[in-house]
N, C-alpha and C. Protein backbone atom coordinates (compact mmCIF):
# COMPACT_ATOMS: atom_id res chain seq x y z
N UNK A 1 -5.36 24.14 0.64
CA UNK A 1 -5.61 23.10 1.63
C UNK A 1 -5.03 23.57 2.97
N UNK A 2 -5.90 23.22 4.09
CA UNK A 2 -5.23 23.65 5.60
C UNK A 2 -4.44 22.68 5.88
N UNK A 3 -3.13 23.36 6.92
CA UNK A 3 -2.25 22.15 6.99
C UNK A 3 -2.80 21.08 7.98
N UNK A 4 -4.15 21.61 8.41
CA UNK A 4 -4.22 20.51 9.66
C UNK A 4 -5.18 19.07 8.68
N UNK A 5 -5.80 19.37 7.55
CA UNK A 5 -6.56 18.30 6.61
C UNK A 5 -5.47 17.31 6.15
N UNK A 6 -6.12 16.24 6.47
CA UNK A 6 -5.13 15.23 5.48
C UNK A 6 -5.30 14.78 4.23
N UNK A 7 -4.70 14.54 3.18
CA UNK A 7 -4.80 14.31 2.09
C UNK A 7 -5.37 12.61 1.87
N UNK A 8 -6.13 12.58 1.08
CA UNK A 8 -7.26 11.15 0.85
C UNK A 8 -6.19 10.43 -0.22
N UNK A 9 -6.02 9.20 0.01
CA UNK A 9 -5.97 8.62 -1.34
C UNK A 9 -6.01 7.19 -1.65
N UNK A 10 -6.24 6.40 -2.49
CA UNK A 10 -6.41 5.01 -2.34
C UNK A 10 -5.21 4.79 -2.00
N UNK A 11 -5.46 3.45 -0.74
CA UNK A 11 -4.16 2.58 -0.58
C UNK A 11 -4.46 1.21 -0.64
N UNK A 12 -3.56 0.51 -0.36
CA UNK A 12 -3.73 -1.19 -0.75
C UNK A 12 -4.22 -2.28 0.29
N UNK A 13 -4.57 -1.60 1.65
CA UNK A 13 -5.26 -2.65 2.07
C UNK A 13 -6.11 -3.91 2.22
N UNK A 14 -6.62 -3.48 0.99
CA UNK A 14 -7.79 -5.02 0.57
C UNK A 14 -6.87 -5.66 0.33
N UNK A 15 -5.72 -5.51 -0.35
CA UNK A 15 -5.07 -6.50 -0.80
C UNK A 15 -3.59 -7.39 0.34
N UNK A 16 -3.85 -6.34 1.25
CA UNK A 16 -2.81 -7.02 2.60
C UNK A 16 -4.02 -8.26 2.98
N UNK A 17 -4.88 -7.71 3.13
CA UNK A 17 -6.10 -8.52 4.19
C UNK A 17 -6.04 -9.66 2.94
N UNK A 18 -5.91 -9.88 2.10
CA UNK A 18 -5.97 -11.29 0.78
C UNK A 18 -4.45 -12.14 1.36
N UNK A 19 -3.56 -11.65 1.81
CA UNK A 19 -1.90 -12.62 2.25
C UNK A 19 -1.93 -13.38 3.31
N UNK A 20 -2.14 -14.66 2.44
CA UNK A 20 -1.94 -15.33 4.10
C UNK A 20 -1.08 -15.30 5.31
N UNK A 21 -1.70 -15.49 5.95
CA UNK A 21 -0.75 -14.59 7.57
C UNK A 21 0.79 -15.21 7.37
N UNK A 22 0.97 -16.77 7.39
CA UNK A 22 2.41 -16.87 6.89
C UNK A 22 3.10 -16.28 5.94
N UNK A 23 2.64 -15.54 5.16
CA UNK A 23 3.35 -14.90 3.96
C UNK A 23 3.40 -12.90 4.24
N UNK A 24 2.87 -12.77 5.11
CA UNK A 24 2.34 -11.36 5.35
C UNK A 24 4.38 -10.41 5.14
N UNK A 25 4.26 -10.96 6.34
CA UNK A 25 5.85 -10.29 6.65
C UNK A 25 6.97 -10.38 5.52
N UNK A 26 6.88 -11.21 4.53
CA UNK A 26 7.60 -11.15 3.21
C UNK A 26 7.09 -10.53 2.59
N UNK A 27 5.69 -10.52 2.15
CA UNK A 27 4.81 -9.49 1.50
C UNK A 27 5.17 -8.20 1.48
N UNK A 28 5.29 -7.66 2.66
CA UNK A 28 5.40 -6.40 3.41
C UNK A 28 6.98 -5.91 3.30
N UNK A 29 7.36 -6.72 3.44
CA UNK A 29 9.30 -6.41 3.06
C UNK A 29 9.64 -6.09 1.39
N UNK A 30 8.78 -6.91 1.19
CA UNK A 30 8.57 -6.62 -0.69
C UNK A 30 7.86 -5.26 -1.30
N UNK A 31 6.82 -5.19 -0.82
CA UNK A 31 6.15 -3.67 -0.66
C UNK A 31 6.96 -2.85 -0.34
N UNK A 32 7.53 -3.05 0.91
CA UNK A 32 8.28 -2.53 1.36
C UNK A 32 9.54 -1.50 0.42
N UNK A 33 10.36 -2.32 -0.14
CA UNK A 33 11.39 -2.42 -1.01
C UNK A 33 10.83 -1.83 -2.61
N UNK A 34 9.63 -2.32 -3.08
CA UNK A 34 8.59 -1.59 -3.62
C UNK A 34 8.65 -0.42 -4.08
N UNK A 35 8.39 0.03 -2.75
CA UNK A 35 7.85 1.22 -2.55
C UNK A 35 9.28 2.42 -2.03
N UNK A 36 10.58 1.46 -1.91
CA UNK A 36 11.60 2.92 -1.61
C UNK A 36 11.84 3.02 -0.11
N UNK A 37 11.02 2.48 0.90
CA UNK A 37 11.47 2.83 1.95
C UNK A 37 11.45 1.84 3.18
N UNK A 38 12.21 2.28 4.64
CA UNK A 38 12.73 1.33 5.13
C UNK A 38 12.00 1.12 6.58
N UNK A 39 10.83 1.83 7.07
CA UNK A 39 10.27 1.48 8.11
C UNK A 39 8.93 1.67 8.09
N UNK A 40 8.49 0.73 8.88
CA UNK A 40 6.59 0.88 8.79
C UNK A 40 5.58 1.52 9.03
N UNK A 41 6.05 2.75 9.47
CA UNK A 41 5.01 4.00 9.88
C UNK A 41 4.94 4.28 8.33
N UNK A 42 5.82 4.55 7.51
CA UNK A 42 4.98 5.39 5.97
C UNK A 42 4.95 4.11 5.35
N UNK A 43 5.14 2.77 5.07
CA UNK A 43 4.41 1.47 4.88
C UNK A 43 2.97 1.54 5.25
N UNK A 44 2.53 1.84 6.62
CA UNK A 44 1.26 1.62 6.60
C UNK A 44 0.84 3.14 6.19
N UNK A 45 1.23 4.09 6.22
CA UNK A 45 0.41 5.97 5.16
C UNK A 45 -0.05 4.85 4.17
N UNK A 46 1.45 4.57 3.42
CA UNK A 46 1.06 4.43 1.94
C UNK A 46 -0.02 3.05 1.67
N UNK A 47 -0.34 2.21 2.80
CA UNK A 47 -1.16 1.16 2.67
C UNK A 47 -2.40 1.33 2.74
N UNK A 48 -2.37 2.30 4.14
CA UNK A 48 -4.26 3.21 4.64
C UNK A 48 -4.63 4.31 3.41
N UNK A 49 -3.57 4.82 2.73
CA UNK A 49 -3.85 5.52 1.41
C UNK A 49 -3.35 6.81 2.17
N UNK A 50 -2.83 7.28 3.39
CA UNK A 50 -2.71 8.94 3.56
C UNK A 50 -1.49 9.30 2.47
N UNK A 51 -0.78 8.52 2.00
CA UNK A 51 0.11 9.08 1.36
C UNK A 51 -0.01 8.73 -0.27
N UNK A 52 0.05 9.74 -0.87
CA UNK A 52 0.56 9.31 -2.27
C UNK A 52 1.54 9.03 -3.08
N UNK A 53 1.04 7.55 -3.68
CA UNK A 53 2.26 6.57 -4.34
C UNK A 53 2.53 7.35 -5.64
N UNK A 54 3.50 7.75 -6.28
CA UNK A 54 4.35 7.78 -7.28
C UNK A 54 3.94 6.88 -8.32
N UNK A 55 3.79 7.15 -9.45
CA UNK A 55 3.38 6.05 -10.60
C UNK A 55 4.20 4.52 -10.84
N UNK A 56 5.76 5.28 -10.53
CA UNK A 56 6.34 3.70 -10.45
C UNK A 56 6.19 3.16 -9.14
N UNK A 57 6.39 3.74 -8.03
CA UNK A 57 5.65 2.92 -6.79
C UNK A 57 4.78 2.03 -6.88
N UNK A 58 3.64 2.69 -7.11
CA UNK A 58 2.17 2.23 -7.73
C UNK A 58 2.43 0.81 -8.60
N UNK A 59 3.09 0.82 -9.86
CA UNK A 59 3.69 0.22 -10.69
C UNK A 59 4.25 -1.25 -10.15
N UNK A 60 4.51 -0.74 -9.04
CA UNK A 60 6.26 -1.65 -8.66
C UNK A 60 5.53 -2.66 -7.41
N UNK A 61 4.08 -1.58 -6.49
CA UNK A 61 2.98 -2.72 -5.73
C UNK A 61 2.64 -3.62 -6.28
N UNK A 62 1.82 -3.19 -7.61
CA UNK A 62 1.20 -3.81 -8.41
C UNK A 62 1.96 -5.27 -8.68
N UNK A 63 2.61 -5.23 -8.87
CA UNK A 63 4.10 -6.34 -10.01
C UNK A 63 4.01 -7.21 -8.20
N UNK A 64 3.94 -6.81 -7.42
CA UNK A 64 4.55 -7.73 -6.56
C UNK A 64 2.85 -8.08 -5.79
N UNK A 65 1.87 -7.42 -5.89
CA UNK A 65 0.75 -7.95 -5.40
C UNK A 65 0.65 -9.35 -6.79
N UNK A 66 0.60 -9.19 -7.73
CA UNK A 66 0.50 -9.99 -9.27
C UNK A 66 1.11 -11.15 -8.70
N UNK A 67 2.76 -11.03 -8.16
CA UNK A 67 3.26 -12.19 -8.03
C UNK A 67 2.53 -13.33 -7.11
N UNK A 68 1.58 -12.61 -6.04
CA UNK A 68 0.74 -13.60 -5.20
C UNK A 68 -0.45 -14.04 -6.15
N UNK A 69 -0.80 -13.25 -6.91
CA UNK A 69 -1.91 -13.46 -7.37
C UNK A 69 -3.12 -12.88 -7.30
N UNK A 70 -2.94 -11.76 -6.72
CA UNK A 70 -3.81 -11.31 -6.46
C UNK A 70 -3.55 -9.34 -7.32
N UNK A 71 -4.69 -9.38 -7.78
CA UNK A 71 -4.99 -8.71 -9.00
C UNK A 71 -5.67 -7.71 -8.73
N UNK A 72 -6.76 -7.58 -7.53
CA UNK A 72 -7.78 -6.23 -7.37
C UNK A 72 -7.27 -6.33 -6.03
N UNK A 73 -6.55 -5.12 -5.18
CA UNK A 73 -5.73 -4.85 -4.22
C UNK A 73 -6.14 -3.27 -3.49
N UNK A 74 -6.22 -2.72 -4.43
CA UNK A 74 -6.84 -1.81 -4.29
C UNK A 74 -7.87 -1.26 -3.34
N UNK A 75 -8.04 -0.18 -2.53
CA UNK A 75 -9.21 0.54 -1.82
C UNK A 75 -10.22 0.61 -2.43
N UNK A 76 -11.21 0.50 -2.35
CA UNK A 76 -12.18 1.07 -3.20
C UNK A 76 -12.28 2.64 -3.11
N UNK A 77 -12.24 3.21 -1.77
CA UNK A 77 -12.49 4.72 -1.59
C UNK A 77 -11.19 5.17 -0.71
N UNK A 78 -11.01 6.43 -1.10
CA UNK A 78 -10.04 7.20 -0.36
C UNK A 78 -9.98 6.43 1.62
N UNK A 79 -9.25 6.66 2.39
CA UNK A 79 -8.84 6.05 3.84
C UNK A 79 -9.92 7.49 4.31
N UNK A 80 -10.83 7.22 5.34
CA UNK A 80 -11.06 8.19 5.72
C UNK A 80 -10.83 8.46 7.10
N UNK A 81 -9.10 8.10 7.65
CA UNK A 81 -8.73 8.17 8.95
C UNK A 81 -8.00 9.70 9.12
């Protein structure tokens, strides 16, 4: 791979765009926490999909998208930004 290509991968956007706007910013602190880390530039990688989640990451979105209720969160296709 060239270093200038970016790597594709599903991220969770469909499922931000499902949180109602009052709930977004808790959402996101939870993901957040989730996911291991503490500021929103690799929050949104790992949301647009440029970055790849770790199985318990992955794992640990999942459990906290569930707690809203919401179940298909998921990209359908790789981010193609």
């Amino acid at each position: 791979m060239k270093t200038t290509e970016k790597r594709k991968f599903r991220g969770f956007n469909k499922g931000l765009l499902q949180i109602p706007v009052g709930q977004s910013r808790e959402v996101r602190e939870k993901l957040m926490i989730a996911l291991g880390i503490r500021s929103r530039m690799p929050f949104y990688c790992y949301a647009k999909g440029l970055q790849e989640m770790k199985e318990s990451q992955s794992l640990a979105v999942k459990e906290v998208f569930e707690s809203y209720g919401i179940t298909d969160y998921r990209d359908d296709e790789p981010c193609n930004n």
